[in-house]
N, C-alpha and C. Protein backbone atom coordinates (compact mmCIF):
# COMPACT_ATOMS: atom_id res chain seq x y z
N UNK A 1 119.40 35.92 -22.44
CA UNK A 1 119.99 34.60 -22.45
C UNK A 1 119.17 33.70 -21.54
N UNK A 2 119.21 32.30 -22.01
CA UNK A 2 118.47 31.44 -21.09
C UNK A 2 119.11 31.35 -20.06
N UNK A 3 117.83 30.49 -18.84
CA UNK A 3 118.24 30.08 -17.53
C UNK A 3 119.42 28.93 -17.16
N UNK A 4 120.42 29.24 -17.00
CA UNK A 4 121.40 27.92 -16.26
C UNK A 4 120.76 26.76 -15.82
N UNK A 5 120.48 25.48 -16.29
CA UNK A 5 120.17 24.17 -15.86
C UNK A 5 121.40 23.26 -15.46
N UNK A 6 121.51 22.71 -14.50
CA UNK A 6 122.21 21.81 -14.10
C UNK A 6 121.40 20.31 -14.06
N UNK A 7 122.16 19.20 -14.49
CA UNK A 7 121.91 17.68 -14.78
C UNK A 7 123.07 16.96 -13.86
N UNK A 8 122.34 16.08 -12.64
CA UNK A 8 123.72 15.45 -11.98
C UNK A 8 123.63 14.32 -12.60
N UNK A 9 124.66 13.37 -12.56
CA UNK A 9 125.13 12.00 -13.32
C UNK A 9 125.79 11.26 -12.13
N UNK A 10 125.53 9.91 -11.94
CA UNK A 10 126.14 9.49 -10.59
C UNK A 10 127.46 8.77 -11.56
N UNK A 11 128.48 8.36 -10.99
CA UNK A 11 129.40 7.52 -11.32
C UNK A 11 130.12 6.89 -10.49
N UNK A 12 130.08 5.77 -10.05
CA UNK A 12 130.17 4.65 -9.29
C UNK A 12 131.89 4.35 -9.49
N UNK A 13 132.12 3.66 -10.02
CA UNK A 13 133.66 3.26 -10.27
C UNK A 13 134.73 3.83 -11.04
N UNK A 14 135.82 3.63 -10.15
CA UNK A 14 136.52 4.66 -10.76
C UNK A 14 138.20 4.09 -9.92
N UNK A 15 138.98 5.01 -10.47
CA UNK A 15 140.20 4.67 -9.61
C UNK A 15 141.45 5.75 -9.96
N UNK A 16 142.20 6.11 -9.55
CA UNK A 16 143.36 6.91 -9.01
C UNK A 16 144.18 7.17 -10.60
N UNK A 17 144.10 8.57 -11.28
CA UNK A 17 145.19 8.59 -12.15
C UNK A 17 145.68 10.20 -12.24
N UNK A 18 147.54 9.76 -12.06
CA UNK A 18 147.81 11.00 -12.41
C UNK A 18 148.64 10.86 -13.41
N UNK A 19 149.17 11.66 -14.22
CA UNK A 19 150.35 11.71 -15.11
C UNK A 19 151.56 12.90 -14.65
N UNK A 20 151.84 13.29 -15.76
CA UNK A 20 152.90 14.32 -15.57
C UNK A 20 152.79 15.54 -15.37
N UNK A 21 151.63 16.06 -16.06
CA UNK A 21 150.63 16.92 -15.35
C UNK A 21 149.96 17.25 -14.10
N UNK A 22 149.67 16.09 -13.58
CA UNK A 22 148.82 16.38 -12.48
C UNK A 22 148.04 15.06 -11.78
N UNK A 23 146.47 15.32 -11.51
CA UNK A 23 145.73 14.46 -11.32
C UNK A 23 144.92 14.79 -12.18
N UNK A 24 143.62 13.59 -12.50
CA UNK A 24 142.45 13.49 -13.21
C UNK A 24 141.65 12.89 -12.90
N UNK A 25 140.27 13.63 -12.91
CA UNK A 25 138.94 12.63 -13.00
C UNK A 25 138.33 12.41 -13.89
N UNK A 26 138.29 11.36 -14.71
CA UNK A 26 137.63 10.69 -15.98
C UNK A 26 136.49 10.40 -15.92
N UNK A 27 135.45 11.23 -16.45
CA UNK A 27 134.26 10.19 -16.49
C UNK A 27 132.67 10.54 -17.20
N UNK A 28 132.01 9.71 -17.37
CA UNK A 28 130.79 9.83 -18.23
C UNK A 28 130.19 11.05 -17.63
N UNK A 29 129.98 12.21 -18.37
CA UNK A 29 129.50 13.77 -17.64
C UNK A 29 127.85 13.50 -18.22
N UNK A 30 127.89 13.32 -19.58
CA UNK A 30 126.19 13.46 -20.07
C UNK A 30 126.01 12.29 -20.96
N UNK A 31 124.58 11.38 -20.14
CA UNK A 31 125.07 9.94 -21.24
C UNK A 31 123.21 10.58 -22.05
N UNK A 32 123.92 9.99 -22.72
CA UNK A 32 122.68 9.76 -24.34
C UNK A 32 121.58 8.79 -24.21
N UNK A 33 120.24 9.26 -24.07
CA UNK A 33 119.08 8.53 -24.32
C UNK A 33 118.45 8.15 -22.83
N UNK A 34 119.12 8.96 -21.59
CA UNK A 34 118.81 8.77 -20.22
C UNK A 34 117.60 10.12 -20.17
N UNK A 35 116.99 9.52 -19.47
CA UNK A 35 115.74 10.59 -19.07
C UNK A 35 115.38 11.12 -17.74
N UNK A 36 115.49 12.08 -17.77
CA UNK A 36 115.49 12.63 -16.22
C UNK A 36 114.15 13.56 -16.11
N UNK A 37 113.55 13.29 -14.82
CA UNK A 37 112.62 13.53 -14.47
C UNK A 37 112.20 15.04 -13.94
N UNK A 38 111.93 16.01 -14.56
CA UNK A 38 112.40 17.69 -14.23
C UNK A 38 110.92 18.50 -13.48
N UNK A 39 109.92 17.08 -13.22
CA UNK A 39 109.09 17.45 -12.44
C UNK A 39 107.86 17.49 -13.92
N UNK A 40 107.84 18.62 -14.22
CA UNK A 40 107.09 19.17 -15.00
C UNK A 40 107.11 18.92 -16.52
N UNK A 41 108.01 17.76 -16.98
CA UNK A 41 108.50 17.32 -18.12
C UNK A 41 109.99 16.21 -17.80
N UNK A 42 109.72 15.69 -19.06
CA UNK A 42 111.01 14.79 -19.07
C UNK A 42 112.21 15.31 -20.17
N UNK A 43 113.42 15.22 -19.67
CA UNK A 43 114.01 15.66 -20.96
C UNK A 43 115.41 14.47 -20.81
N UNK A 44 116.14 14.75 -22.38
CA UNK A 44 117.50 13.49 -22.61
C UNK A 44 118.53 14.35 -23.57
N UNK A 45 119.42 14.43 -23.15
CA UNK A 45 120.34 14.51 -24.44
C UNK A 45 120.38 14.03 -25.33
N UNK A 46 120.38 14.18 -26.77
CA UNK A 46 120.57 13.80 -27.86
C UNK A 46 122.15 13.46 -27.76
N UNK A 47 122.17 12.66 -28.88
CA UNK A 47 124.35 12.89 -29.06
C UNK A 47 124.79 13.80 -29.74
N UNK A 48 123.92 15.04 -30.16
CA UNK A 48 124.43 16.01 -31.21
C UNK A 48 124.21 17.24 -29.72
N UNK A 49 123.69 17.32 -28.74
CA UNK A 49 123.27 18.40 -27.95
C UNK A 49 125.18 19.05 -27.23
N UNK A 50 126.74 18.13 -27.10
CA UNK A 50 127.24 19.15 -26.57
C UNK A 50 128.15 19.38 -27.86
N UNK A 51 128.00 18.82 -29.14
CA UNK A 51 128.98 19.04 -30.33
C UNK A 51 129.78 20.36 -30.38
N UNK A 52 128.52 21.28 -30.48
CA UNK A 52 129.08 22.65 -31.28
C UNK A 52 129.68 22.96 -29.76
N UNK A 53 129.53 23.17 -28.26
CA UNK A 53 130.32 23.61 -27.60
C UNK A 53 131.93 23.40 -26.89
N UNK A 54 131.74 21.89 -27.56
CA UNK A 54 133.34 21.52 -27.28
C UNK A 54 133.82 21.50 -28.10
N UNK A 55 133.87 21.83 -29.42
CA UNK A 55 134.60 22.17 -30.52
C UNK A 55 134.71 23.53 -30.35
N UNK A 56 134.02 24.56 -29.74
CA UNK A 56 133.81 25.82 -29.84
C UNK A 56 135.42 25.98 -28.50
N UNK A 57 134.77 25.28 -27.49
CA UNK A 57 135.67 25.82 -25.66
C UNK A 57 135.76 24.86 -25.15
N UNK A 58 136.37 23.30 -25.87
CA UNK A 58 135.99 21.95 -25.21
C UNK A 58 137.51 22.38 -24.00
N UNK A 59 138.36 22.54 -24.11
CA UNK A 59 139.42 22.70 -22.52
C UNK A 59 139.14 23.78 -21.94
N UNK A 60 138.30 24.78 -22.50
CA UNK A 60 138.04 25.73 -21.36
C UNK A 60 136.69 25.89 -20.70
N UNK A 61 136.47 24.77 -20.51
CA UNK A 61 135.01 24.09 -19.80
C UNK A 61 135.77 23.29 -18.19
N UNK A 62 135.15 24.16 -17.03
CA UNK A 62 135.39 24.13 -15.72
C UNK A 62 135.07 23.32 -14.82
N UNK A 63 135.64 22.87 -13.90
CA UNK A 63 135.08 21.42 -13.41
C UNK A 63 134.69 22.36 -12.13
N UNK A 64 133.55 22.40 -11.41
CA UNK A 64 133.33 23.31 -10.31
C UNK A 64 133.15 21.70 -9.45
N UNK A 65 133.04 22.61 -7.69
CA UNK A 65 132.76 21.69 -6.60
C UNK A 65 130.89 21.87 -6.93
N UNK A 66 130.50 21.09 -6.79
CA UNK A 66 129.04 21.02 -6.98
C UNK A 66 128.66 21.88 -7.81
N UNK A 67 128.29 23.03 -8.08
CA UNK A 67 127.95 24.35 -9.22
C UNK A 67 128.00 25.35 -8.55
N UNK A 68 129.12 25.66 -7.78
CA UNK A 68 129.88 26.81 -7.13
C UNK A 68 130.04 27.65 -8.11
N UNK A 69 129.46 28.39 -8.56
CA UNK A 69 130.24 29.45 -9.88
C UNK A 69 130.54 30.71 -8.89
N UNK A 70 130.25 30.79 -8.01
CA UNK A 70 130.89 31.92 -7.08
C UNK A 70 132.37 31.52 -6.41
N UNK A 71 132.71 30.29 -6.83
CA UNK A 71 134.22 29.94 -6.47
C UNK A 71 134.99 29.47 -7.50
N UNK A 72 136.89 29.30 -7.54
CA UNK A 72 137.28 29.15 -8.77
C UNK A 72 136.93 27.87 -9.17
N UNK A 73 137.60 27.47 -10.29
CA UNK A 73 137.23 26.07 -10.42
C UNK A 73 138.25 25.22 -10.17
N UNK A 74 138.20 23.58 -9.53
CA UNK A 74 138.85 22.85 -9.35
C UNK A 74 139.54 22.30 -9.94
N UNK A 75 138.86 22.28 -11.45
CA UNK A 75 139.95 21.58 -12.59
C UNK A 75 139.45 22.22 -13.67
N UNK A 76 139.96 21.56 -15.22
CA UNK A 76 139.53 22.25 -16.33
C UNK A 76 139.59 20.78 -17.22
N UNK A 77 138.64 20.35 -18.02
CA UNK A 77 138.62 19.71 -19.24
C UNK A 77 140.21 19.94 -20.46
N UNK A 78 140.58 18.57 -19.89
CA UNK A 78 141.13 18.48 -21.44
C UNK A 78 140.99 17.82 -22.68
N UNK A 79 140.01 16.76 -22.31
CA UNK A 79 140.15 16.03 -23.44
C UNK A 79 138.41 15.67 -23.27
N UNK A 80 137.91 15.29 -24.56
CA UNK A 80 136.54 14.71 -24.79
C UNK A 80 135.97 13.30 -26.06
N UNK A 81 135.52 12.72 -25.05
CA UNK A 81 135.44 11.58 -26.27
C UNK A 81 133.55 11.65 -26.13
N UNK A 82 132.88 11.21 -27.53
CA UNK A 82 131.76 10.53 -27.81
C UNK A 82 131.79 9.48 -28.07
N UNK A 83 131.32 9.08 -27.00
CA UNK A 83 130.82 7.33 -27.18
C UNK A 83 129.38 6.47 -27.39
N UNK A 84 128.66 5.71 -27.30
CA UNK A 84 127.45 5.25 -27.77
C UNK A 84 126.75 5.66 -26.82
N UNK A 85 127.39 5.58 -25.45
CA UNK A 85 126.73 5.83 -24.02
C UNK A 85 126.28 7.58 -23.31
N UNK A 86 127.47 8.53 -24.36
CA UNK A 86 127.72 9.11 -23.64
C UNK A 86 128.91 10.04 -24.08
N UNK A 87 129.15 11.61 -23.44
CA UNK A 87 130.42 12.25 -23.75
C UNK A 87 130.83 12.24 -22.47
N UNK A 88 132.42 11.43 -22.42
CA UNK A 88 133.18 11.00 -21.22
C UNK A 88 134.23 12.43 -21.49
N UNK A 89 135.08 12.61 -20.23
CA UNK A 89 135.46 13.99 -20.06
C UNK A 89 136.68 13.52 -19.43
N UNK A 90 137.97 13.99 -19.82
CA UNK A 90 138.94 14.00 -18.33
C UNK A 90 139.11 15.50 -18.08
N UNK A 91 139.06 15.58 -16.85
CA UNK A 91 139.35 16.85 -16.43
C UNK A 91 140.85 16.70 -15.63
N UNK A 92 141.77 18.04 -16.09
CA UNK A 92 142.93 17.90 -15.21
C UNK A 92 142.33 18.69 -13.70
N UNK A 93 142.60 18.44 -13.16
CA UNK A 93 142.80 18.79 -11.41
C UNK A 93 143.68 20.18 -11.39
N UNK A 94 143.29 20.78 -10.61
CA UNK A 94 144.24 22.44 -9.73
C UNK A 94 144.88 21.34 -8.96
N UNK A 95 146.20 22.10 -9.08
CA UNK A 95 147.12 22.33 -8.01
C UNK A 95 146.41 23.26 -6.42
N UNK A 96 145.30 23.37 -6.12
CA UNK A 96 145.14 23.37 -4.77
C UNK A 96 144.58 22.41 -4.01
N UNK A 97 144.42 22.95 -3.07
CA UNK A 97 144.03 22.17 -1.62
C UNK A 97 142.24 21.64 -1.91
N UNK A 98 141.61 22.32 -2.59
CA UNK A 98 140.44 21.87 -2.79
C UNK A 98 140.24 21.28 -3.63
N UNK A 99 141.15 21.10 -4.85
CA UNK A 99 141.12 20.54 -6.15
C UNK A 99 141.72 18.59 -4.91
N UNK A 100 142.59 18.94 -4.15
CA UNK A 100 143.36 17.92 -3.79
C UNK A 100 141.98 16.92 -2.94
N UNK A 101 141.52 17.66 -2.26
CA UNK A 101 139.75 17.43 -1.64
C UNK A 101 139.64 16.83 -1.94
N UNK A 102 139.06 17.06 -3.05
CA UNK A 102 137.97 16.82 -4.27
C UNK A 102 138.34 15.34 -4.61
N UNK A 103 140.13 15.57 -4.60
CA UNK A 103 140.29 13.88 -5.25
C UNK A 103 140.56 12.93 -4.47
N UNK A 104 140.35 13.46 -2.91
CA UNK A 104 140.29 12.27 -2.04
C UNK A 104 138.96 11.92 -1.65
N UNK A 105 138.26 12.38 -2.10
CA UNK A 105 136.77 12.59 -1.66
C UNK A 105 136.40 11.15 -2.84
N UNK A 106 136.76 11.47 -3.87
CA UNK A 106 136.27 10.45 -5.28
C UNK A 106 136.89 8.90 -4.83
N UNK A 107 138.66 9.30 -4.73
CA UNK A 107 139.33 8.15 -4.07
C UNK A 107 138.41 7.32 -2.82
N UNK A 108 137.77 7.91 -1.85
CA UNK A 108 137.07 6.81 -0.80
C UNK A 108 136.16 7.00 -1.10
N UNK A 109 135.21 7.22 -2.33
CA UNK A 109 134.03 6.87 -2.59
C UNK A 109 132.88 7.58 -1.89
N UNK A 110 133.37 8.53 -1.48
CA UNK A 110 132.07 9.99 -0.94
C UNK A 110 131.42 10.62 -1.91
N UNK A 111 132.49 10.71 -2.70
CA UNK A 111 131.77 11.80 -4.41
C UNK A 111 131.83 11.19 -5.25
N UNK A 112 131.04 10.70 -6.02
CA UNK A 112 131.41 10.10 -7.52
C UNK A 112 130.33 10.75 -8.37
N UNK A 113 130.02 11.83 -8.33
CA UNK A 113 129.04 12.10 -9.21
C UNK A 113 129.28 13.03 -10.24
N UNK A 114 128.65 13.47 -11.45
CA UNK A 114 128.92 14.58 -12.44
C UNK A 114 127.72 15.61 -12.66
N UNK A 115 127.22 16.35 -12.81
CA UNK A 115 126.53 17.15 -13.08
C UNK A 115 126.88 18.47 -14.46
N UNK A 116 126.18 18.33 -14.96
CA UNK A 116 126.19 19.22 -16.31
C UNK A 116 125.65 20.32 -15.88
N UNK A 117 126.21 21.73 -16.26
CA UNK A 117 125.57 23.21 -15.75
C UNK A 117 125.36 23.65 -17.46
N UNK A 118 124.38 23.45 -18.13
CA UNK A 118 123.98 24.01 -19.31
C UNK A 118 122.67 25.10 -19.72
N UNK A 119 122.79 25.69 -20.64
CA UNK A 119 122.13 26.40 -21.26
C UNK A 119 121.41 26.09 -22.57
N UNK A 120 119.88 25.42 -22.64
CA UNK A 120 119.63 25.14 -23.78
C UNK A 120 119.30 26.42 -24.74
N UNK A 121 119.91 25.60 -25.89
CA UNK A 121 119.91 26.37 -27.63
C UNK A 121 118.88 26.21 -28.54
N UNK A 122 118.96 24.36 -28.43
CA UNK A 122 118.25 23.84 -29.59
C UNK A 122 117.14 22.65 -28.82
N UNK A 123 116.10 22.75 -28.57
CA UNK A 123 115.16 21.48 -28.56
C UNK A 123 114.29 21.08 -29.32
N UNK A 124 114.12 19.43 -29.05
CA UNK A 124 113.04 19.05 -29.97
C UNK A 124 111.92 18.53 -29.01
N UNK A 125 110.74 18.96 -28.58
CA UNK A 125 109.35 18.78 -28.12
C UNK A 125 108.79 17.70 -28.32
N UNK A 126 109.13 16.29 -27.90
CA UNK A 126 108.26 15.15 -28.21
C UNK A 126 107.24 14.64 -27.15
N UNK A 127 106.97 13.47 -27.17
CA UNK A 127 106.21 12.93 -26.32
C UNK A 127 105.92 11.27 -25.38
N UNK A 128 106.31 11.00 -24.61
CA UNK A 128 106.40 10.01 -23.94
C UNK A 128 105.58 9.60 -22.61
N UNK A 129 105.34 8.33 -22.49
CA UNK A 129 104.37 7.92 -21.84
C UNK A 129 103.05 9.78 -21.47
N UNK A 130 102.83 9.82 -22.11
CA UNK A 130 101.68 10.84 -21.77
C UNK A 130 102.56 12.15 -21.42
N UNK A 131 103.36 12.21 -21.62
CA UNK A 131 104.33 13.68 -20.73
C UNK A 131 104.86 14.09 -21.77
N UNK A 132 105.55 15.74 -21.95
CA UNK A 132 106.22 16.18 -22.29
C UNK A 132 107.34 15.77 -22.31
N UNK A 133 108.36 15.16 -23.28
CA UNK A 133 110.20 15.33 -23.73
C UNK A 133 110.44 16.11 -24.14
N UNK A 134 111.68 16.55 -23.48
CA UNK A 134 112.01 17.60 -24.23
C UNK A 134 113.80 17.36 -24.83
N UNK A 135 113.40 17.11 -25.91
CA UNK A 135 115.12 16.43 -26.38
C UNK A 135 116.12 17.55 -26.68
N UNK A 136 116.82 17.84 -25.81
CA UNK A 136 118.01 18.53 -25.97
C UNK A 136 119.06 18.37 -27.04
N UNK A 137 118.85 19.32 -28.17
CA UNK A 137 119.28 18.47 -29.34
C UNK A 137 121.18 19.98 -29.74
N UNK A 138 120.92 20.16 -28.90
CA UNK A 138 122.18 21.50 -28.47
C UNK A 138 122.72 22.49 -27.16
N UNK A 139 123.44 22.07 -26.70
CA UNK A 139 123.28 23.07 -25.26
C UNK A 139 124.68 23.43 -25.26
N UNK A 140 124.32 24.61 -24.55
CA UNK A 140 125.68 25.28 -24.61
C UNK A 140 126.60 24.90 -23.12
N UNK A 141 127.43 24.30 -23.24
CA UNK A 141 127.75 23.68 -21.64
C UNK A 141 128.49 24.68 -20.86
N UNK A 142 128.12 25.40 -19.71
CA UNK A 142 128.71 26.32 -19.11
C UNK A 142 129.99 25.83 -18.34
N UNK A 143 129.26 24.74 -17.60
CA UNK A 143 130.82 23.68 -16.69
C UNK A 143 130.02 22.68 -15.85
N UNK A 144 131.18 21.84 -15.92
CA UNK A 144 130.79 20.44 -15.17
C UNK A 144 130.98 20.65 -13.74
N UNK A 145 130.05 20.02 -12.89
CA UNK A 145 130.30 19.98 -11.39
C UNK A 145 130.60 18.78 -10.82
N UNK A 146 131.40 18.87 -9.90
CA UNK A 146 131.37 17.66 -9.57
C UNK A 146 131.14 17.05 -8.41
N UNK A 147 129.70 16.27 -8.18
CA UNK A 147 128.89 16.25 -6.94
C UNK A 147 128.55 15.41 -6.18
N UNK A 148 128.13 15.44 -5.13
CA UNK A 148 127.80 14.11 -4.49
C UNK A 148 126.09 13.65 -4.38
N UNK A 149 125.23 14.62 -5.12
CA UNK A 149 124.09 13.53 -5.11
C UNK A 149 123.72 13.98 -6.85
N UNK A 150 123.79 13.07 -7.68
CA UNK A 150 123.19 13.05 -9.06
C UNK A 150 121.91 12.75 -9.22
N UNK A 151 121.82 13.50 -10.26
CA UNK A 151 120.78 13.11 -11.27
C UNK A 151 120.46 11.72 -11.87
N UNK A 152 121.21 11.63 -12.55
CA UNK A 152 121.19 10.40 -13.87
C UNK A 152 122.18 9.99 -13.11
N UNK A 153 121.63 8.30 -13.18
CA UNK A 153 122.06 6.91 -12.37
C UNK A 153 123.01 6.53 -13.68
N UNK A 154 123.11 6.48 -14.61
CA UNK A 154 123.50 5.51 -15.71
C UNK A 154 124.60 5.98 -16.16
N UNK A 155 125.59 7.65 -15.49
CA UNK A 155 126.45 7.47 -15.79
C UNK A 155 127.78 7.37 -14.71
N UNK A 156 129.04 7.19 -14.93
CA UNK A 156 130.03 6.58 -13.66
C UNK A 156 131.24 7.76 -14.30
N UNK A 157 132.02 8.33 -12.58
CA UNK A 157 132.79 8.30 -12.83
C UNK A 157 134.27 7.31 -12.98
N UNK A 158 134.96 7.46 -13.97
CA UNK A 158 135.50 6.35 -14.91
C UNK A 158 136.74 6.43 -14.09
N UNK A 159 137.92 7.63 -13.73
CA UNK A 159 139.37 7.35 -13.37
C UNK A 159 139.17 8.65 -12.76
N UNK A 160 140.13 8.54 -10.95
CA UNK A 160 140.45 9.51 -10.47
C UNK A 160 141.79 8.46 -10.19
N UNK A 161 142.99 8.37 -11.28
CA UNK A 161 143.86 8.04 -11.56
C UNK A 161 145.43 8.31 -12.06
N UNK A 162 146.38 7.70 -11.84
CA UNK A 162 147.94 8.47 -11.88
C UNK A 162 147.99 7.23 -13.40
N UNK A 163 148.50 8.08 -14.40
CA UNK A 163 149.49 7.18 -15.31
C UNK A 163 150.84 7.90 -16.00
N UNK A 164 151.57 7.29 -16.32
CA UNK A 164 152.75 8.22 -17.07
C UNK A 164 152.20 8.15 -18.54
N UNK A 165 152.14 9.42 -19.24
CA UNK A 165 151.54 9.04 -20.64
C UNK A 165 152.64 8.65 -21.64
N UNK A 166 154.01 8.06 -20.89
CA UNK A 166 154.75 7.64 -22.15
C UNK A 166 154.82 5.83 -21.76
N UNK A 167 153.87 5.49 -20.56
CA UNK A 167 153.92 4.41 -20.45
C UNK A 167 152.87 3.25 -21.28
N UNK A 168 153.37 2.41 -21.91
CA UNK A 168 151.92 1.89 -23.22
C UNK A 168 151.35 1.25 -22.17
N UNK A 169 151.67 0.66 -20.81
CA UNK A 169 150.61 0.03 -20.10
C UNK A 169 149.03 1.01 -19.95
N UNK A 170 149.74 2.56 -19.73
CA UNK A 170 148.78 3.29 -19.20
C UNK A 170 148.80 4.32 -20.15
N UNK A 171 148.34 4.26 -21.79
CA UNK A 171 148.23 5.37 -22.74
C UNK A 171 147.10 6.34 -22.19
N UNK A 172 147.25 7.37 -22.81
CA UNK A 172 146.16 8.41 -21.87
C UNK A 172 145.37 8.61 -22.75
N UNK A 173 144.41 7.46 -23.35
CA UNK A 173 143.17 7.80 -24.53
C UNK A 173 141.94 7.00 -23.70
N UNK A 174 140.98 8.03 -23.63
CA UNK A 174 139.68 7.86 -23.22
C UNK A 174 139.41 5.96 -23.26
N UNK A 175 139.29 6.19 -24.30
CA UNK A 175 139.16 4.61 -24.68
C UNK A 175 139.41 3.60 -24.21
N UNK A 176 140.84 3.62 -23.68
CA UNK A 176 141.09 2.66 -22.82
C UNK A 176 140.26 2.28 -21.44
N UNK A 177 139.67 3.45 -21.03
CA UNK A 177 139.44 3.08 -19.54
C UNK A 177 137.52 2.94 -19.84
N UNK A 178 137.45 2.96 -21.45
CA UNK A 178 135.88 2.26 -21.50
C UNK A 178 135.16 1.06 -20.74
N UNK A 179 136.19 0.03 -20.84
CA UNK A 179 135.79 -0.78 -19.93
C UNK A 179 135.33 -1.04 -18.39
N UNK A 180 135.69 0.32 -17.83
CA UNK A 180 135.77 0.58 -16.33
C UNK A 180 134.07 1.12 -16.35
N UNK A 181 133.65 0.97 -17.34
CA UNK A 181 132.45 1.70 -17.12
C UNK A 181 131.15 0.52 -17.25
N UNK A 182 130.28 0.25 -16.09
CA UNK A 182 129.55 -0.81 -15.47
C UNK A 182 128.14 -0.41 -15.80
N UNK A 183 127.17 -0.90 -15.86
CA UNK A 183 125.65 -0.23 -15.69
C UNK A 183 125.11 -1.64 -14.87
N UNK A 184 124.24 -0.75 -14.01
CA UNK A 184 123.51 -1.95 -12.90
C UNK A 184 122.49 -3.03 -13.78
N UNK A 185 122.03 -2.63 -15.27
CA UNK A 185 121.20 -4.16 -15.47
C UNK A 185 122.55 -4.70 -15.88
N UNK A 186 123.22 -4.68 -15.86
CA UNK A 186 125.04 -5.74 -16.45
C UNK A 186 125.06 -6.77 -15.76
């Protein structure tokens, strides 16, 4: 089996949501057409690279503290949207003390970052400014981390937020909280 790669994602704004469940952090995990610099090559997600794995284990995909896989995980994915930018993620939150951390840490703006822990499947080998791309056109996503220094600038976390999901002010569909999501040429 291939080597574990991790991709951090910064995410800037964000704000407080829980429901009836719990708490959540919402936010852009892997955006589409961003290029990150891996030293020795450049590579980007395609929008087809996390398809087959969140249809396969999209809620049983782990939200770790940075890419702790030697500790449990803090939360778990429930829900996943594709958007033009990007596959945005809410993850529900643990009921512990580190999961609780974690979301005061996002709340004053210490952590806002995402990182992808994947395994590539499928690439496509292109070429840009003189360098190797390498377009990630399938990866198998092991679990999201969630960190304080990223990779990729261009994506935000979206909601570390409370709503009641029978309230229509605050429906609990990805979508809504699209707008919370900023990019610095804006």
């Amino acid at each position: 089996m291939s080597e574990l790669h991790t991709r951090n994602i910064d995410g800037q704004h964000f704000e407080i949501r829980n429901d009836s469940d719990g708490h959540h952090l919402v936010g852009l995990v892997a955006p589409f057409g961003a290029v990150y610099d891996a030293g020795t090559y450049l590579e980007r997600f395609a929008p087809t690279a996390f398809d087959k794995t969140i249809q396969e284990r999209g809620t049983k995909i782990a939200l770790l503290e940075q890419h702790a896989t030697d500790r449990m995980p803090i939360g778990r994915a429930v829900e996943w949207q594709k958007t033009n930018d990007g596959i945005i993620a809410d993850f529900l939150l643990a009921r512990t003390a580190r999961a609780d951390e974690a979301r005061a840490l996002a709340e004053d703006g210490f952590v806002s970052g995402f990182s992808v822990g994947f395994i590539p499947v499928r690439t496509r080998s292109l070429e840009m400014d003189g360098r190797q791309l390498r377009e990630r056109t399938e990866v198998r996503l092991d679990h999201v981390g969630f960190v304080r220094t990223p990779a990729y600038d261009e994506a935000r976390l979206i909601s570390v937020r409370a709503f009641d999901p029978d309230d229509a002010e605050q429906v609990p569909r990805l979508a809504k909280y699209r707008h919370l999501m900023r990019r610095d040429d804006e």
